[in-house]
N, C-alpha and C. Protein backbone atom coordinates (compact mmCIF):
# COMPACT_ATOMS: atom_id res chain seq x y z
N UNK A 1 194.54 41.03 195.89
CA UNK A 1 194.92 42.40 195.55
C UNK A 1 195.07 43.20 196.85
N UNK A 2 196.25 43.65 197.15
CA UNK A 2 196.29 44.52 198.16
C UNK A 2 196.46 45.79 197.61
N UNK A 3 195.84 46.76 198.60
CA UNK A 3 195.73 48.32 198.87
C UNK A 3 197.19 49.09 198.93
N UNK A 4 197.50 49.94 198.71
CA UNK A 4 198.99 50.24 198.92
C UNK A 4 198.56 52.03 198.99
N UNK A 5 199.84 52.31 199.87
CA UNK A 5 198.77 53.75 200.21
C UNK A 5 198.82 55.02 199.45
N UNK A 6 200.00 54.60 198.14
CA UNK A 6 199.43 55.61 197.16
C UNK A 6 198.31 55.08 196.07
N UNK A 7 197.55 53.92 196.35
CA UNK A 7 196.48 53.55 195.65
C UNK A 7 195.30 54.71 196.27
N UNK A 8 195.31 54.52 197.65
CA UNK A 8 194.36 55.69 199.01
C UNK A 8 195.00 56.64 198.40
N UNK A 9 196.19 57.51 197.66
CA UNK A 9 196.34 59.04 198.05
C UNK A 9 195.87 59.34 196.19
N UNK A 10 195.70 58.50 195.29
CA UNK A 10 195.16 58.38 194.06
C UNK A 10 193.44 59.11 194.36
N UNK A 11 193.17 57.79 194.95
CA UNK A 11 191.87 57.59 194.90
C UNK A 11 191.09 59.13 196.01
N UNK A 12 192.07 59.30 196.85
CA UNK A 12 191.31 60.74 197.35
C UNK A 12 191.57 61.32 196.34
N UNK A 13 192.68 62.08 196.08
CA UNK A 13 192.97 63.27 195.56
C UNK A 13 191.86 63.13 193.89
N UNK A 14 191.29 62.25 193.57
CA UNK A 14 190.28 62.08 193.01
C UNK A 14 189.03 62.50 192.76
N UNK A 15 188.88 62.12 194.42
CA UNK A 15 187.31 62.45 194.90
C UNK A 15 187.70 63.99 195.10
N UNK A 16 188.87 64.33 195.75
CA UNK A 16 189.03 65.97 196.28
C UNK A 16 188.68 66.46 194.76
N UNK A 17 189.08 66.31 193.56
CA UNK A 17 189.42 66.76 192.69
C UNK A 17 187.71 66.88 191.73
N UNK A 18 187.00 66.04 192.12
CA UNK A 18 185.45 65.89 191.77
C UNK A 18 184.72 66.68 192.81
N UNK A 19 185.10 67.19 193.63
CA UNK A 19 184.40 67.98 194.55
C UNK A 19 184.37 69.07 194.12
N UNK A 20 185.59 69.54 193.92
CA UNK A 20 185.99 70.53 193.49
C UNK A 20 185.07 70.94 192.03
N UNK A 21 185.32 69.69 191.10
CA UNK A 21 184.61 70.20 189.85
C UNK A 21 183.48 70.70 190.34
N UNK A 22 182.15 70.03 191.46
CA UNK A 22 181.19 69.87 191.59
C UNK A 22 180.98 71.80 191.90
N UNK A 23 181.80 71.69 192.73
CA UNK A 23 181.86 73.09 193.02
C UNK A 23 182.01 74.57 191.71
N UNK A 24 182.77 73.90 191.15
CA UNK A 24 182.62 74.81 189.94
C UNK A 24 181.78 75.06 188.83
N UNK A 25 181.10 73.64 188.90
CA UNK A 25 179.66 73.48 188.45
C UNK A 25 178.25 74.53 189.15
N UNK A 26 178.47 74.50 190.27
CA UNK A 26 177.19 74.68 191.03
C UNK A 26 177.61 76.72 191.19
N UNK A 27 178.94 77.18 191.08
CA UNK A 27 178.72 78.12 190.77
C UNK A 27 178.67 78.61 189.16
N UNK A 28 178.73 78.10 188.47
CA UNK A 28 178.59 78.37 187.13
C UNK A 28 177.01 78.80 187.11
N UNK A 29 176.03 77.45 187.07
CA UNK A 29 174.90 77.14 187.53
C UNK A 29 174.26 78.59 188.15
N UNK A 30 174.81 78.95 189.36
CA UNK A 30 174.37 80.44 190.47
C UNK A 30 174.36 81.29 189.69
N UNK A 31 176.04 81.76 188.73
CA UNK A 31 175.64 82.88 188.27
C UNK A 31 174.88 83.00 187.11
N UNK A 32 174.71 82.03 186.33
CA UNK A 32 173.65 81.72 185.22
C UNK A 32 172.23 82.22 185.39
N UNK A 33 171.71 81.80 186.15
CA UNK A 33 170.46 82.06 187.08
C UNK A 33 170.22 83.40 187.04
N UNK A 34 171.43 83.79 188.08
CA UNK A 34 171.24 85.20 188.61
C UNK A 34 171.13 85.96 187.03
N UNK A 35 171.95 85.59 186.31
CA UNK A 35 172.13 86.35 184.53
C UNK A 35 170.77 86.32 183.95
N UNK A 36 170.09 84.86 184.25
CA UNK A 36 168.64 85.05 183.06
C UNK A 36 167.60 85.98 184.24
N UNK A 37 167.51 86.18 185.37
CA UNK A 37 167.24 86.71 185.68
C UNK A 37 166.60 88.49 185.89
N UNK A 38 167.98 88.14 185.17
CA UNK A 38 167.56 90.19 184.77
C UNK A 38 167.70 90.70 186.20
N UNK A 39 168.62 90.66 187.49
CA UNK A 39 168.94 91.38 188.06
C UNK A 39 169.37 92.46 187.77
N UNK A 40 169.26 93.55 189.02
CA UNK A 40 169.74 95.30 188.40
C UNK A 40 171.04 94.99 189.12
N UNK A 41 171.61 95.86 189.25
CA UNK A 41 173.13 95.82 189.16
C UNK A 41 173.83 95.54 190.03
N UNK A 42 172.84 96.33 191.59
CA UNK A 42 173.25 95.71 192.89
C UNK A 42 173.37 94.64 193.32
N UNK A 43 171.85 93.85 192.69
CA UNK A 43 171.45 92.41 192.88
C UNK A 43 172.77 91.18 192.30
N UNK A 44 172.62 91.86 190.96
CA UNK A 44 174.02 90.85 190.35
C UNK A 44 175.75 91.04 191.14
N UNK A 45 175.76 92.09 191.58
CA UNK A 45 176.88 92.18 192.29
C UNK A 45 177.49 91.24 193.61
N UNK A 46 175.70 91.21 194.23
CA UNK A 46 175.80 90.55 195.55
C UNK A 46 175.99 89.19 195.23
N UNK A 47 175.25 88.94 194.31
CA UNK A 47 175.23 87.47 193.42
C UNK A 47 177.19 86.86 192.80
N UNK A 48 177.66 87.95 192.58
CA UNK A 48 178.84 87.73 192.24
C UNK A 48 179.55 87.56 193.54
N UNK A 49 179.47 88.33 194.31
CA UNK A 49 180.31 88.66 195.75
C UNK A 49 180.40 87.54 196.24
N UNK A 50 179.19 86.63 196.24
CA UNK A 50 179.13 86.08 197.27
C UNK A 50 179.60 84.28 196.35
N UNK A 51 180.05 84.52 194.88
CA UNK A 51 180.06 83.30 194.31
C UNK A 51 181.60 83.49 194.15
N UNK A 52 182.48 84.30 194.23
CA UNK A 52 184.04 84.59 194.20
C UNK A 52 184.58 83.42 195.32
N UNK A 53 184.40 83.81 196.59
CA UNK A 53 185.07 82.70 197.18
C UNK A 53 184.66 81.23 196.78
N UNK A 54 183.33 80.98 197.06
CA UNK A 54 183.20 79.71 196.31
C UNK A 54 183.94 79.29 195.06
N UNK A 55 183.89 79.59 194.28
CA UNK A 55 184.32 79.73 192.54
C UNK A 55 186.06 79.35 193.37
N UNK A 56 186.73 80.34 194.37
CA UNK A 56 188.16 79.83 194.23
C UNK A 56 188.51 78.75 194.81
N UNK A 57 187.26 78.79 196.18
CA UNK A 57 187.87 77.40 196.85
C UNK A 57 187.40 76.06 195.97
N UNK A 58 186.77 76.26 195.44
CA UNK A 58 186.53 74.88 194.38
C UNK A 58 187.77 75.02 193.27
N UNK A 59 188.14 75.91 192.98
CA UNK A 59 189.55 75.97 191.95
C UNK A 59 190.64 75.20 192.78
N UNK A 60 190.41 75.38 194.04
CA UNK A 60 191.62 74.98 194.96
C UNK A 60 191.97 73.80 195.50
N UNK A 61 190.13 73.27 195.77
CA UNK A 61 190.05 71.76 195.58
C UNK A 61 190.87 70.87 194.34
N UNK A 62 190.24 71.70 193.67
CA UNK A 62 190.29 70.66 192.24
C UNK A 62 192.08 70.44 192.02
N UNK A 63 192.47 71.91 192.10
CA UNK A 63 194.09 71.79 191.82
C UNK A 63 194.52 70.70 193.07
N UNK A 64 194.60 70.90 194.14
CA UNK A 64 194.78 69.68 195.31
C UNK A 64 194.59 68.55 194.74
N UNK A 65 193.45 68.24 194.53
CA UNK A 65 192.98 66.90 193.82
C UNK A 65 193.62 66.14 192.97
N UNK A 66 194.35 67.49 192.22
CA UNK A 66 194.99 66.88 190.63
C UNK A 66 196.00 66.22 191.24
N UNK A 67 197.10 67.57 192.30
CA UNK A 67 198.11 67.02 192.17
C UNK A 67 198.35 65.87 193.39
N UNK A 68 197.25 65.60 194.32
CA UNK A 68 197.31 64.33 194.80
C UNK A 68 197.47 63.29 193.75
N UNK A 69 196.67 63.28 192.46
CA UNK A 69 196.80 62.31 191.79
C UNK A 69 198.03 61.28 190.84
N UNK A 70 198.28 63.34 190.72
CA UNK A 70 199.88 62.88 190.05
C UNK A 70 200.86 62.55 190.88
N UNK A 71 200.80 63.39 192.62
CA UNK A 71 202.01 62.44 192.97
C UNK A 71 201.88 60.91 193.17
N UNK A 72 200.49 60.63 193.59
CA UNK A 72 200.33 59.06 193.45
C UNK A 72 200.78 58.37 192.50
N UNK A 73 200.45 59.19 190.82
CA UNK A 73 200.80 58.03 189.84
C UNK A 73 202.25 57.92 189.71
N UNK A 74 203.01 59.11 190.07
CA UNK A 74 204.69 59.36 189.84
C UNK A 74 205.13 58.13 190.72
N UNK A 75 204.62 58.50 191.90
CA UNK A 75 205.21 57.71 193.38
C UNK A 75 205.44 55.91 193.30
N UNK A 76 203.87 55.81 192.46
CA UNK A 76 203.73 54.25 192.65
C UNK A 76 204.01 53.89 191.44
């Protein structure tokens, strides 16, 4: 069985694409926390502020990810 290198651009855009979830997991997770928490308003804000970029660059992964996958499956 040989490797062929949209088998490699599959198999990243995969892992990119599980990172990504991971990422959208772990802020889900943050602001949950911060919610049972019972922060006052400032507290939850900072809590949000600071989970926005995260939250997109994991959206951004994941979309990357996908469409590594699909051009692999189109390609090969």
């Amino acid at each position: 069985m040989e490797t062929n290198i949209l088998d490699i651009v599959i198999w990243t855009g995969a892992a990119i694409s599980l990172l990504g979830l991971l990422g959208l997991v772990w802020c889900i997770v943050s602001v949950s926390r911060a919610k049972r928490a019972k922060l006052d308003d400032e507290a939850m804000r900072a809590v949000l502020k600071s989970a926005i970029p995260l939250n997109l660059g994991a959206l951004f992964l994941s979309v990357i990810g996908l469409m590594m996958v699909i051009v692999g499956i189109f390609l090969g």
